[in-house]
Every structure is written in C-alpha cells, then in structure tokens.
N, C-alpha and C. Protein backbone atom coordinates (compact mmCIF):
# COMPACT_ATOMS: atom_id res chain seq x y z
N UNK A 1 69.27 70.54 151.89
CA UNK A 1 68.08 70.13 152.60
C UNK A 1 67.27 71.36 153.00
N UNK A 2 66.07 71.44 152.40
CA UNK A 2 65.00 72.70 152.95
C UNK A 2 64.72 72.91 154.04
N UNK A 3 64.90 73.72 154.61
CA UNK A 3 64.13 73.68 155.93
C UNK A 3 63.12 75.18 156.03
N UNK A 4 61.59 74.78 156.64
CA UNK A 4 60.80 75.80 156.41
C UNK A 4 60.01 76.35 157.41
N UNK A 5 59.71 77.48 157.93
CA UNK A 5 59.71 77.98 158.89
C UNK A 5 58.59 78.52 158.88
N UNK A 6 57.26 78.78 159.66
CA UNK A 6 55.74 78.97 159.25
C UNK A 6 55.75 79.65 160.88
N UNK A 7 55.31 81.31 160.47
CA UNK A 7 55.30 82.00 161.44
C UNK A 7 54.15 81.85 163.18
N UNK A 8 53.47 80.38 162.72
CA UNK A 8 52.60 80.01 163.67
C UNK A 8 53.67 78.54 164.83
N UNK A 9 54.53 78.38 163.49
CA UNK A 9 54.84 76.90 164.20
C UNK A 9 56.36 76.65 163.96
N UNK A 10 57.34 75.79 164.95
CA UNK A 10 58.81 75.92 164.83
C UNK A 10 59.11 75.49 163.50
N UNK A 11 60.08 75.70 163.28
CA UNK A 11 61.05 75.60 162.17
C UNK A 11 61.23 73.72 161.65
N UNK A 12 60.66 73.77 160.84
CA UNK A 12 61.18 72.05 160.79
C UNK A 12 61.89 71.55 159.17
N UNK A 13 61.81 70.32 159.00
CA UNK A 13 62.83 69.98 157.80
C UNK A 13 61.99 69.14 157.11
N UNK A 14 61.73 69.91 155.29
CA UNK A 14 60.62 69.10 154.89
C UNK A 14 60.96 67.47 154.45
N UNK A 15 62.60 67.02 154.22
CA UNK A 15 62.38 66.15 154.17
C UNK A 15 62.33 65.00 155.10
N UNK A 16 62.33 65.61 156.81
CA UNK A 16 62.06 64.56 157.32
C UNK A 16 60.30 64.38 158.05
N UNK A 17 59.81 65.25 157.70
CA UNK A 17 58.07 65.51 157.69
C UNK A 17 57.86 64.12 156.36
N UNK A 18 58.26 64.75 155.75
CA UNK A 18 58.22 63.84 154.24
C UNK A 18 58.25 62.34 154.16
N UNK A 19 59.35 61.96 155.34
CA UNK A 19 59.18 60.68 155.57
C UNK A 19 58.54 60.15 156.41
N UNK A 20 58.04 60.93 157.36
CA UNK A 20 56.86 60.49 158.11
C UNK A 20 55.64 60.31 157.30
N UNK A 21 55.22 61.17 156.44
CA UNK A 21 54.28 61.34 155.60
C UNK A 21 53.83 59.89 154.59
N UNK A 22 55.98 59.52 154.27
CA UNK A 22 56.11 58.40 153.57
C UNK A 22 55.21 56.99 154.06
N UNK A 23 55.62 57.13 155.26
CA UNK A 23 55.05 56.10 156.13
C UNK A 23 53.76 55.90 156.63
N UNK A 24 53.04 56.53 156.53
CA UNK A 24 51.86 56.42 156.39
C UNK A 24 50.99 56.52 155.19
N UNK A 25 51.22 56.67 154.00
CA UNK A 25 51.17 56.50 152.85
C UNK A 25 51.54 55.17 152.89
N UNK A 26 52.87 54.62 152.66
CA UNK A 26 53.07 53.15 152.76
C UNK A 26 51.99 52.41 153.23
N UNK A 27 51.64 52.57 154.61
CA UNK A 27 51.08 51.82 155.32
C UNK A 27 49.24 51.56 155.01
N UNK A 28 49.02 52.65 154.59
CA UNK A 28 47.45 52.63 154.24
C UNK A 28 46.61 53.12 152.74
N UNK A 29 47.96 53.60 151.91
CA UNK A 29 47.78 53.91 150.65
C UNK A 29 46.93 55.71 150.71
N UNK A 30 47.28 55.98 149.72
CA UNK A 30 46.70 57.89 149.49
C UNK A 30 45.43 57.79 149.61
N UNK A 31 44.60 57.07 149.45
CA UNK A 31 43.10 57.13 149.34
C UNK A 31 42.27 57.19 150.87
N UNK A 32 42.87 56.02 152.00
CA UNK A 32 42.79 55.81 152.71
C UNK A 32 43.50 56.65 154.15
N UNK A 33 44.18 57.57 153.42
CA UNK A 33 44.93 58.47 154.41
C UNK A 33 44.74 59.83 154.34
N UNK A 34 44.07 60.02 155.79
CA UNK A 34 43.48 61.04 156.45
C UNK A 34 44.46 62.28 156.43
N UNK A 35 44.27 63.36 156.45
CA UNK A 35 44.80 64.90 156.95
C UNK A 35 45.21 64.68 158.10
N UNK A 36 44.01 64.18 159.20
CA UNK A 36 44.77 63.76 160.80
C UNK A 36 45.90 63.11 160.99
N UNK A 37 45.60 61.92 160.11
CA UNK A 37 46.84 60.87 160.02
C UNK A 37 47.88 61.83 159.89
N UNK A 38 48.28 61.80 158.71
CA UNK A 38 49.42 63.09 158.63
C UNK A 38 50.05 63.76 159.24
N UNK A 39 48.95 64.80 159.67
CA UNK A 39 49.64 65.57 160.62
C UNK A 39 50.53 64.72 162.17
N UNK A 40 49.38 64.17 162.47
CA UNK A 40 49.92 63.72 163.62
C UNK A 40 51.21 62.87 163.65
N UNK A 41 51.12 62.49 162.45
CA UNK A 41 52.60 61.14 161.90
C UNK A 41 54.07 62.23 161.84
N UNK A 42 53.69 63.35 160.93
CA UNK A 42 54.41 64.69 160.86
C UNK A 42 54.78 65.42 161.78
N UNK A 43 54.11 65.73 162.53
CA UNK A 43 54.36 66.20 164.36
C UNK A 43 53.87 67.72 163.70
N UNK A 44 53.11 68.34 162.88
CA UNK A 44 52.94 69.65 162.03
C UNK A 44 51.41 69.89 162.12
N UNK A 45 50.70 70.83 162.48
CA UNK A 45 49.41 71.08 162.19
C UNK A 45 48.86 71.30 160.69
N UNK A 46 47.53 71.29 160.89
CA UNK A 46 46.92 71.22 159.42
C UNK A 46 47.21 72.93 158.60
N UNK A 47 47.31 73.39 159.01
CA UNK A 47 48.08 74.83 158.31
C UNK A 47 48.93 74.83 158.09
N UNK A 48 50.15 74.23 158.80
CA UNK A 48 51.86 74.15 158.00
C UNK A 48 51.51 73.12 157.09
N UNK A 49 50.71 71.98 156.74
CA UNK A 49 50.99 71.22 156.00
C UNK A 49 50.46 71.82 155.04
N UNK A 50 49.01 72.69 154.32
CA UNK A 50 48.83 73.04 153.54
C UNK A 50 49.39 74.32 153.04
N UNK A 51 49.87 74.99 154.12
CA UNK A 51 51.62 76.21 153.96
C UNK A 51 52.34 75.51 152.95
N UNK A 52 53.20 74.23 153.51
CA UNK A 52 54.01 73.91 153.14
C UNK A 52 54.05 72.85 151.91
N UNK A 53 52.79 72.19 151.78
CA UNK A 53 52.79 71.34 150.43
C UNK A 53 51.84 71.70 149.23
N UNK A 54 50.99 72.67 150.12
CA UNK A 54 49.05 73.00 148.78
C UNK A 54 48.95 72.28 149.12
N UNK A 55 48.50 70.66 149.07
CA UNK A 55 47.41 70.02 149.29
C UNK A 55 47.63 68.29 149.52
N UNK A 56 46.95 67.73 150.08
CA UNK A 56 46.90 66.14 150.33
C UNK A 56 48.10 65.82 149.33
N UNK A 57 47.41 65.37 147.80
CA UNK A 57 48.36 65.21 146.47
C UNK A 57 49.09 65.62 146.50
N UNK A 58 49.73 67.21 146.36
CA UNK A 58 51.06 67.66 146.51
C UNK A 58 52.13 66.18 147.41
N UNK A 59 51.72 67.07 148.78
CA UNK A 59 52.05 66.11 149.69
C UNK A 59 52.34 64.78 149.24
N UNK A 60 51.39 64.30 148.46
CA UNK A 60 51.82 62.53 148.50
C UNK A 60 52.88 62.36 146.83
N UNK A 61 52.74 63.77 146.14
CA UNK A 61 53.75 63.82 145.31
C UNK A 61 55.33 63.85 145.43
N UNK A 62 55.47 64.84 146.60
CA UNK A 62 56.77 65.05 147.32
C UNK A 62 56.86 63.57 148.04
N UNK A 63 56.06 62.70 148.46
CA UNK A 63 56.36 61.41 149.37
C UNK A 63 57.37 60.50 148.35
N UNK A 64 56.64 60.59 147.21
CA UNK A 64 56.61 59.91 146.10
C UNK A 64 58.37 60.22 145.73
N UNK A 65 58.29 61.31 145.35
CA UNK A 65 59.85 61.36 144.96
C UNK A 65 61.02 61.33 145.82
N UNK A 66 60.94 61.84 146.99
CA UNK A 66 61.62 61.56 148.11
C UNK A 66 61.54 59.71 148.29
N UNK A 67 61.19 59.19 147.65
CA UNK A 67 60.82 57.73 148.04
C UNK A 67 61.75 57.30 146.67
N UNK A 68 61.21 57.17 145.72
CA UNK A 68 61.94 57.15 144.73
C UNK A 68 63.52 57.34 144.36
N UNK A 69 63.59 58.73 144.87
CA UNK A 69 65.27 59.42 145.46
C UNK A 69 66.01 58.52 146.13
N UNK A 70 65.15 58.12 147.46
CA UNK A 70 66.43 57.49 148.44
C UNK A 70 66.01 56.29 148.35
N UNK A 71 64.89 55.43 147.79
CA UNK A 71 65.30 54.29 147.95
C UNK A 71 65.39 53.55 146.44
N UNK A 72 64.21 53.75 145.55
CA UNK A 72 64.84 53.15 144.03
C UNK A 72 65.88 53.52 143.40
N UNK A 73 66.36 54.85 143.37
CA UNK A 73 67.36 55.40 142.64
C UNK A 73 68.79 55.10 142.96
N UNK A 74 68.52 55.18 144.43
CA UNK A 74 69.90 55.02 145.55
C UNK A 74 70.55 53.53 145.30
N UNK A 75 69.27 52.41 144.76
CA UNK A 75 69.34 50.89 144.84
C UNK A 75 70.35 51.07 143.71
N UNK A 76 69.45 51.36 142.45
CA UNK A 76 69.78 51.02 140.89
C UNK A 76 71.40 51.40 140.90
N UNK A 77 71.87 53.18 142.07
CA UNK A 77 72.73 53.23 141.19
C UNK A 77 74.01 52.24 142.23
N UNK A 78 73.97 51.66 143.10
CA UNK A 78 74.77 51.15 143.89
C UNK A 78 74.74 49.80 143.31
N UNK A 79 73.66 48.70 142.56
CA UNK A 79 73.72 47.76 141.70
C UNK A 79 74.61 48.12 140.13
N UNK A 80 74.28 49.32 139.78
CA UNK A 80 75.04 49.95 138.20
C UNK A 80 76.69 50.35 138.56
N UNK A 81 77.13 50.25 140.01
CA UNK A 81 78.40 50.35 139.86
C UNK A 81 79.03 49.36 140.12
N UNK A 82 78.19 48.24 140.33
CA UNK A 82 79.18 46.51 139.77
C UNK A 82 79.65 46.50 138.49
N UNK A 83 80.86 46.18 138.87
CA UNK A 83 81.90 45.67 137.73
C UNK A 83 80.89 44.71 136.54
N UNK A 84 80.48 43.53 136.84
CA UNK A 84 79.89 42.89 136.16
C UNK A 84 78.09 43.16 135.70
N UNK A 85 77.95 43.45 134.76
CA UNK A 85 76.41 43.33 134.59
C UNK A 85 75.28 42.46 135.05
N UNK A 86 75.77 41.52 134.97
CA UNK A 86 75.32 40.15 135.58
C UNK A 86 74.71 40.24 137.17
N UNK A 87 76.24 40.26 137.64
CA UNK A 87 75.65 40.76 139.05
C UNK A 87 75.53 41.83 139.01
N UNK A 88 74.77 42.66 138.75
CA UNK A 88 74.27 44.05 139.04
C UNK A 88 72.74 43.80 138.89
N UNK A 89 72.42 43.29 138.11
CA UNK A 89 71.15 42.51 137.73
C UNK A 89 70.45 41.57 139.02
N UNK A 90 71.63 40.26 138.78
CA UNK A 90 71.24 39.43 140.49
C UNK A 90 71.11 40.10 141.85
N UNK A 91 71.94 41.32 141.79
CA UNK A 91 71.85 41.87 142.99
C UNK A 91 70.52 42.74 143.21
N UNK A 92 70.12 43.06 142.11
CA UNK A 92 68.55 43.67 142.11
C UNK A 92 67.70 42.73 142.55
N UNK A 93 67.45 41.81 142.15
CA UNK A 93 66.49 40.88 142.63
C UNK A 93 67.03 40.37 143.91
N UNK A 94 68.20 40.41 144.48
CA UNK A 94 68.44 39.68 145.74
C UNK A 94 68.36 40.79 146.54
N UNK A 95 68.07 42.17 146.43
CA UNK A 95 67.84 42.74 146.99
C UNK A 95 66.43 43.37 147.31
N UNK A 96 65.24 42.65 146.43
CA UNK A 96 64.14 43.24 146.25
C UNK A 96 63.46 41.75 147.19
N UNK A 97 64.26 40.92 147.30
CA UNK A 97 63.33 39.58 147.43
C UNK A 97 63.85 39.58 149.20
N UNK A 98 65.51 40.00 149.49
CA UNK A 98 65.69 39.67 150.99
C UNK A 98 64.89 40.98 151.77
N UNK A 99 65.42 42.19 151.08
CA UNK A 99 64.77 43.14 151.82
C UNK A 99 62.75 43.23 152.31
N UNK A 100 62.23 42.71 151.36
CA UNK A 100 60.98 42.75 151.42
C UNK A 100 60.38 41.53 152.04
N UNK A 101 61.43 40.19 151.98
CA UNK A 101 60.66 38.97 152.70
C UNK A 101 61.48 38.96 154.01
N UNK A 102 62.76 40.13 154.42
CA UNK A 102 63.02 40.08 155.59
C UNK A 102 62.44 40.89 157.17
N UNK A 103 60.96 42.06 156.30
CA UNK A 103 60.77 42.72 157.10
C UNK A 103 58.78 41.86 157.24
N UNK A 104 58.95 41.65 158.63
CA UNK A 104 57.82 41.07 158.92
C UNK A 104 56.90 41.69 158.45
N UNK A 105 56.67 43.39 158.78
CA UNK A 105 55.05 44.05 158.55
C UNK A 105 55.68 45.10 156.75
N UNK A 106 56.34 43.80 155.95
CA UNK A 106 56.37 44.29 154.87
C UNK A 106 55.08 44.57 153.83
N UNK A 107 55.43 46.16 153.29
CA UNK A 107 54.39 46.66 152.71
C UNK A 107 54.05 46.70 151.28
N UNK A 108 55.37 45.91 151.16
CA UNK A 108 55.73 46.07 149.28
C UNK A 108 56.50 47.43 148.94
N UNK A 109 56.37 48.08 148.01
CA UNK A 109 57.02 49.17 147.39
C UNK A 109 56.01 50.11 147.13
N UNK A 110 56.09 51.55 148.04
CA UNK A 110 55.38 52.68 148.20
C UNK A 110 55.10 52.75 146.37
N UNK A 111 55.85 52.86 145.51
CA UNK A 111 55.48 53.06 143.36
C UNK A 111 54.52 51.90 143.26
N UNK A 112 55.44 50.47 143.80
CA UNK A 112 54.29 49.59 143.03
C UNK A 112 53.09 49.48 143.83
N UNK A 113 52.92 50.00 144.82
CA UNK A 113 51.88 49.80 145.70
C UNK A 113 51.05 51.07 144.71
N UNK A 114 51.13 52.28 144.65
CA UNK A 114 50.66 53.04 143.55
C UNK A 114 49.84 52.50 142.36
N UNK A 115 51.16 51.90 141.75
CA UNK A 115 50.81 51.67 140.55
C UNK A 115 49.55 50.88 140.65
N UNK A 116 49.17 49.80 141.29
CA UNK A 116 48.41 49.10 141.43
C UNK A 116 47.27 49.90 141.28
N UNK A 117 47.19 51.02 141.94
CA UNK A 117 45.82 51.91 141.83
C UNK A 117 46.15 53.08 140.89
N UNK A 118 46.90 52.98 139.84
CA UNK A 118 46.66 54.15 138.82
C UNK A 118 45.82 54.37 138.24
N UNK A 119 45.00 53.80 138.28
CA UNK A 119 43.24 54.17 137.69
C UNK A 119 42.92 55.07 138.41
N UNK A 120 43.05 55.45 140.01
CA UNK A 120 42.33 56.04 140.91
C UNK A 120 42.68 57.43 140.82
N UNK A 121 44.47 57.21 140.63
CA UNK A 121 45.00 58.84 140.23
C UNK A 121 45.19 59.55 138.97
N UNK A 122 45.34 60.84 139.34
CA UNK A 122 45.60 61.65 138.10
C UNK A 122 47.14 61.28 137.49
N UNK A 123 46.38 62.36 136.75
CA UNK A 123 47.83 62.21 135.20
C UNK A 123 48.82 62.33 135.60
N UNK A 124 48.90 63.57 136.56
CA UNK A 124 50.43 64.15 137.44
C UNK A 124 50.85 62.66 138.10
N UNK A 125 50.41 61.97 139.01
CA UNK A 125 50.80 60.91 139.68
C UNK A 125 51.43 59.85 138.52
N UNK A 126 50.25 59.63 137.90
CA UNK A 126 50.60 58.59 136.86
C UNK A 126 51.74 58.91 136.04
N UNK A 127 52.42 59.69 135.69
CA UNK A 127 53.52 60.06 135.24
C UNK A 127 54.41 59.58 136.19
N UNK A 128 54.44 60.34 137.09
CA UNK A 128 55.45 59.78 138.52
C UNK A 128 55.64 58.39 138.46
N UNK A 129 55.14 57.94 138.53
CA UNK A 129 54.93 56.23 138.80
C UNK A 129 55.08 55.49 137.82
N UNK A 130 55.13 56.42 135.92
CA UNK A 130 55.17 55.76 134.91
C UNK A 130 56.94 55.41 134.78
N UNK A 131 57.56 57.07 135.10
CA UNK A 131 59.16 57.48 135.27
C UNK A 131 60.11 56.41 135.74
N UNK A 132 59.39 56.16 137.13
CA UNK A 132 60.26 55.09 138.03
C UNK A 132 60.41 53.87 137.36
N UNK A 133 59.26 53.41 136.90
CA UNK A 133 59.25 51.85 136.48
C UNK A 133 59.99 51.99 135.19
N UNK A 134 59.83 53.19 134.12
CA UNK A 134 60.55 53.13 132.88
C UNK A 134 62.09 53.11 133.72
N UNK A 135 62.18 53.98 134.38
CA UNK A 135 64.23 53.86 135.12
C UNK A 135 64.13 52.34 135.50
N UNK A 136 63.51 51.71 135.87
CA UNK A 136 63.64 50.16 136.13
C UNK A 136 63.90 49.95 135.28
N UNK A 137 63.05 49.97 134.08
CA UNK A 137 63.07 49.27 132.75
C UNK A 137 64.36 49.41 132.12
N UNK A 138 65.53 50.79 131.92
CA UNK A 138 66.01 51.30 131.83
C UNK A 138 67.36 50.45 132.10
N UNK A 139 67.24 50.41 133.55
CA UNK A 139 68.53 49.94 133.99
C UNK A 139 68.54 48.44 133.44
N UNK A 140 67.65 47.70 133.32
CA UNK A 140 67.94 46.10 132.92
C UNK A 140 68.28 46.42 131.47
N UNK A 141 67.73 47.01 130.66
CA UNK A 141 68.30 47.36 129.66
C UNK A 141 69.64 47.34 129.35
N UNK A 142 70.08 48.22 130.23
CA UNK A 142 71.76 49.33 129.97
C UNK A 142 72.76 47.67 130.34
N UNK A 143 72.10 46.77 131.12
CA UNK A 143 73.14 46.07 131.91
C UNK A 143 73.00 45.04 131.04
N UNK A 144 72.02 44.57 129.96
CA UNK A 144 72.00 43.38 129.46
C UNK A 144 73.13 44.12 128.27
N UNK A 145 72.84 45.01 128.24
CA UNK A 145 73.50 45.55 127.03
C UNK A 145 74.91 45.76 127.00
N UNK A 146 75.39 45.66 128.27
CA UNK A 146 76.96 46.01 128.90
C UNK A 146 77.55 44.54 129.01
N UNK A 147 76.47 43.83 129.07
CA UNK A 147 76.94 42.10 129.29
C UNK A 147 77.19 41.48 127.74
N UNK A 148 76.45 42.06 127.05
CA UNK A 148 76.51 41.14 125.65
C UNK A 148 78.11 42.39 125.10
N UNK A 149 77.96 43.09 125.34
CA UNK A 149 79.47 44.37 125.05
C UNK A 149 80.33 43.65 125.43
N UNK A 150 80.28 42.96 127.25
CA UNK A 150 81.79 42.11 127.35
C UNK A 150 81.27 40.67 127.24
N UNK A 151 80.17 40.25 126.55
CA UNK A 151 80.41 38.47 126.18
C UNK A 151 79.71 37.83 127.42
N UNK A 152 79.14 38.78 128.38
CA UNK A 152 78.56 37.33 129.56
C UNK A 152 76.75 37.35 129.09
N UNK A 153 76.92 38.38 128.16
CA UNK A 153 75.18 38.07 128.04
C UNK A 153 75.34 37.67 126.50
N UNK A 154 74.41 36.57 126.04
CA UNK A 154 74.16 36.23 124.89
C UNK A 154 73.95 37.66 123.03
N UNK A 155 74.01 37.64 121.97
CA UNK A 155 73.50 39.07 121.56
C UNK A 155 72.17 38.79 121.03
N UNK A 156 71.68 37.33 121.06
CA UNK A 156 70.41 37.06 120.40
C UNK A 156 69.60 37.31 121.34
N UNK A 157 69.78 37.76 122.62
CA UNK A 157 68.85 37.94 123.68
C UNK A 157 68.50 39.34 123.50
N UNK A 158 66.81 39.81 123.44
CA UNK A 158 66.53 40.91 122.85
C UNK A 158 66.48 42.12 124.16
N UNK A 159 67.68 43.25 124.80
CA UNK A 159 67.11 44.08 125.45
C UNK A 159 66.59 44.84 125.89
N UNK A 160 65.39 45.20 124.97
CA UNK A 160 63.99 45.72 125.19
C UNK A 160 63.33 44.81 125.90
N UNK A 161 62.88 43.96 125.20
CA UNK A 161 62.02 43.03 125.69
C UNK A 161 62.14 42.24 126.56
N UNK A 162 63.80 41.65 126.56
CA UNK A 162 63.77 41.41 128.26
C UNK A 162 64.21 42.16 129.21
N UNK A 163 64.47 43.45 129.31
CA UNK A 163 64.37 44.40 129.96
C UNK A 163 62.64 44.89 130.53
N UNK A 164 62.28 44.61 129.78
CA UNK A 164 60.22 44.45 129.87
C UNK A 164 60.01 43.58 131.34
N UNK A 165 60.32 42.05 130.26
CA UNK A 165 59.73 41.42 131.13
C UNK A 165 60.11 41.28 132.45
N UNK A 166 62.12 41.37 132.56
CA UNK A 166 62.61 41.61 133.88
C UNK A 166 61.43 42.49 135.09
N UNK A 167 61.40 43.78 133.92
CA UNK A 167 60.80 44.64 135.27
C UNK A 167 59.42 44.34 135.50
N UNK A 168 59.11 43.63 134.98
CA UNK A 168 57.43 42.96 135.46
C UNK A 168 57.88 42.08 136.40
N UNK A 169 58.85 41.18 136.56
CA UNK A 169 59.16 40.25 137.47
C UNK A 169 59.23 41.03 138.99
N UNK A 170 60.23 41.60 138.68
CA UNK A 170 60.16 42.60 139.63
C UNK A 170 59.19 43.00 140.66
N UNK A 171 58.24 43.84 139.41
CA UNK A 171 57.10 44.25 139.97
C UNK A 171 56.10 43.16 140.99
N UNK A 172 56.13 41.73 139.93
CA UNK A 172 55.27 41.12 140.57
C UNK A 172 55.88 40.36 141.71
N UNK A 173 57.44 40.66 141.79
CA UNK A 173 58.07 39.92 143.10
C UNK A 173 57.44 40.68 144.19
N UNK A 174 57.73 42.17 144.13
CA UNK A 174 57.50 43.31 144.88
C UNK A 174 55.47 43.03 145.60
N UNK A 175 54.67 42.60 144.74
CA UNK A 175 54.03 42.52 144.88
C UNK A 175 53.26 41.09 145.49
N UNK A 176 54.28 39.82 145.36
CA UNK A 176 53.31 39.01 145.74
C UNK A 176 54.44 39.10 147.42
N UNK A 177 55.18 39.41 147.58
CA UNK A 177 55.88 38.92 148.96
C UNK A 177 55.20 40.14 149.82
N UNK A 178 54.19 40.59 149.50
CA UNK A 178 53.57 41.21 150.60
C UNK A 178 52.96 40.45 151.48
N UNK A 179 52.85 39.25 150.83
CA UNK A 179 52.04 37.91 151.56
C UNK A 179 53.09 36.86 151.90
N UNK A 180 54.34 36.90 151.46
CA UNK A 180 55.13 35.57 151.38
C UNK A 180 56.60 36.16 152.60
N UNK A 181 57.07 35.56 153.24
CA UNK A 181 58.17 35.74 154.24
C UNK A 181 58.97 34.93 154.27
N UNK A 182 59.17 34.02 153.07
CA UNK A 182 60.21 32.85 152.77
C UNK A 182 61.01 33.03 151.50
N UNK A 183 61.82 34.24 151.83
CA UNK A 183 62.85 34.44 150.41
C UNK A 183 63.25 33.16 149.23
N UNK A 184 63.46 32.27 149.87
CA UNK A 184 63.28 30.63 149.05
C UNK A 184 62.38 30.86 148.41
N UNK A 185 61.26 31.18 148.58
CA UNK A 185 60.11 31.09 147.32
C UNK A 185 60.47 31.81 146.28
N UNK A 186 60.89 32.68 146.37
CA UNK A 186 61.49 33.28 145.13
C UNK A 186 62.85 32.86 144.21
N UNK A 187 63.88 32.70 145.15
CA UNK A 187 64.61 31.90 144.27
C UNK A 187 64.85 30.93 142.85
N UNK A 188 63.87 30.57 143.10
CA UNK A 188 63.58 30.02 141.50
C UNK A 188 63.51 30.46 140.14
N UNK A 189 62.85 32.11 140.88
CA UNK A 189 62.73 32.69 139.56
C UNK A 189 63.67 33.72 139.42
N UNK A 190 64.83 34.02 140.40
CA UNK A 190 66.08 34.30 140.36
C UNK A 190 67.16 33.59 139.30
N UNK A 191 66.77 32.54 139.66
CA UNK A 191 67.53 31.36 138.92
C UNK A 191 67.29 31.66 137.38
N UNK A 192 65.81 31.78 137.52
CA UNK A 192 65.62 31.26 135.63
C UNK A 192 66.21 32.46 134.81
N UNK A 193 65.71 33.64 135.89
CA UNK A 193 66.13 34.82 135.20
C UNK A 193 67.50 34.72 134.48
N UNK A 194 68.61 34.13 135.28
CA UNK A 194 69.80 34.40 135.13
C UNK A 194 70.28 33.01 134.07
N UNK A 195 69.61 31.92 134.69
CA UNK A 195 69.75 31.31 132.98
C UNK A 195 69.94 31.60 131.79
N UNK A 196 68.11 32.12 131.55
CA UNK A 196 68.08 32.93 130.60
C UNK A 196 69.15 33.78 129.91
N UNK A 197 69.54 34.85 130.84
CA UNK A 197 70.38 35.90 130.35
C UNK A 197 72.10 35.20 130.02
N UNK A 198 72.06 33.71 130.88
CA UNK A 198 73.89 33.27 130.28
C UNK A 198 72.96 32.79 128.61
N UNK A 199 71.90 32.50 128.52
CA UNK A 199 71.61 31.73 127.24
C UNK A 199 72.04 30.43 127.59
C-alpha cells in the first residue's frame, strides 16, 4: 500500500484518498465532478492532488482500477472458486441483483456507469472500461466451458456467444436496478439464464 508524503501536507494513503475519490465519482459521474468536490471528499488540497495524481483523469483512472481491483475482480475470483460452474455463474447474478437492489441510494456500477458515457472519454479510459467488461466476458466463458468439461452445461451451447450475451445481461441488470429495489424483478431472468445453460 503507497503511502505519499507532500512536503506542504501530512502523510496520507493513496488508496484510501482513492476511495473517497471513488465515491464521488460514483455518485455524480467524471464530467460532473468538481476539483472542490474531490478535494474536500479526499480531506487533501488542490496541490497534493495534482502532486499526487497529474490531473482530474489520472485521478479518475486510479478510481477506476482501484474499483475494478476490489470490487469486480475480488467478485469474479471468489464466484471462479466454486466447485461447480453453474453456481459460480448463479452466484454472479445473485450477487449483482441483491447487492445493487439491496442498497437504497444504489448507484449502479462505477465501469458500467462509465461505459454508458464512453463517447465522452478518451481512448485511455475507454480501454479501461473495454478490459473489465472483456474479464466479464471472460469469466462466463471459462465457466460455461468448465460445465460442458464436467457435463452440467450442454456442448451445443456456443461459449462465445453466450458468454456475450450473459455479460450484456449483466450490464443491463447493473443498469436498470438503478431505478428498481425489488430483487424479484430480476429473478426471472436469473431463471432463464440458467435454463438455458442446463439446455
């Protein structure tokens, strides 16, 4: 863990600046979020932050992967060490649908909240944000593919392509329960998913 020390101001730890940073990013998106904001969310003046990151972007680059790190990566790989593929799969979606329809002032997902505006950012970002969703893509892949290896997933079921469409589900779960607070609504398409994949 870094910790960085700016001869005007105490000693602090960039990744927990970082998650303050996170959180206000979450909350109002990069476009909409001020230098003040920041700082003040950070507890850091406007000179350690451009000390310590170069610039706004930097900054919301480091948010980005520190976000990515501890919460998509941390998910996938604690779902990828189920025994069964199957449930490693269900547990993704039961974890994308309770966690997000269980928090009242839910914001969706700091990537897909991004992604939504990748028109607005550069190439550097858009890469970032392309990475994560391909590791989404990735993991439904590896697990349909580990299921048809021991017999619980069909082999006529194609895993590219439903590895695709999985992570669009995803995405668009992530995205419509920014409005919805009744995990039941989703369920359904929990269900079909997993139909599908017994065949």
């Amino acid at each position: 863990m870094k910790v960085l020390t700016m001869p005007w101001e105490k000693t602090f730890d960039t990744e927990d600046v970082v998650a303050h940073a996170i959180a206000v990013f979450w909350k109002k998106g990069y476009e909409a979020t001020s230098i003040a904001e920041l700082t003040k969310a950070m507890g850091i003046n406007k000179g350690s932050l451009y000390n310590a990151f170069g610039s706004k972007k930097k900054l919301f680059m480091h948010a980005l992967q520190q976000y990515d790190r501890n919460r998509t990566q941390r998910t996938l790989k604690k779902m990828d060490a189920m025994e069964a593929p199957l449930d490693a799969i269900n547990g993704l979606f039961d974890h994308v649908i309770n966690h997000n329809c269980s928090n009242p002032n839910n914001k969706g997902c700091l990537l897909v909240n991004t992604a939504l505006e990748l028109p607005h950012h550069d190439t550097d970002i858009q890469k970032m944000v392309t990475k994560s969703l391909d590791n989404l893509k990735d993991f439904f892949e590896q697990n349909i593919r580990r299921g048809q290896r021991d017999g619980s997933i069909p082999a006529h079921i194609n895993p590219q392509t439903t590895a695709h469409v999985l992570r669009s589900l995803i995405v668009g779960l992530q995205v419509l329960s920014r409005g919805v607070s009744d995990p039941e609504s989703f369920e359904p398409v929990k269900t079909q998913v997993l139909n599908t994949l017994r065949g």
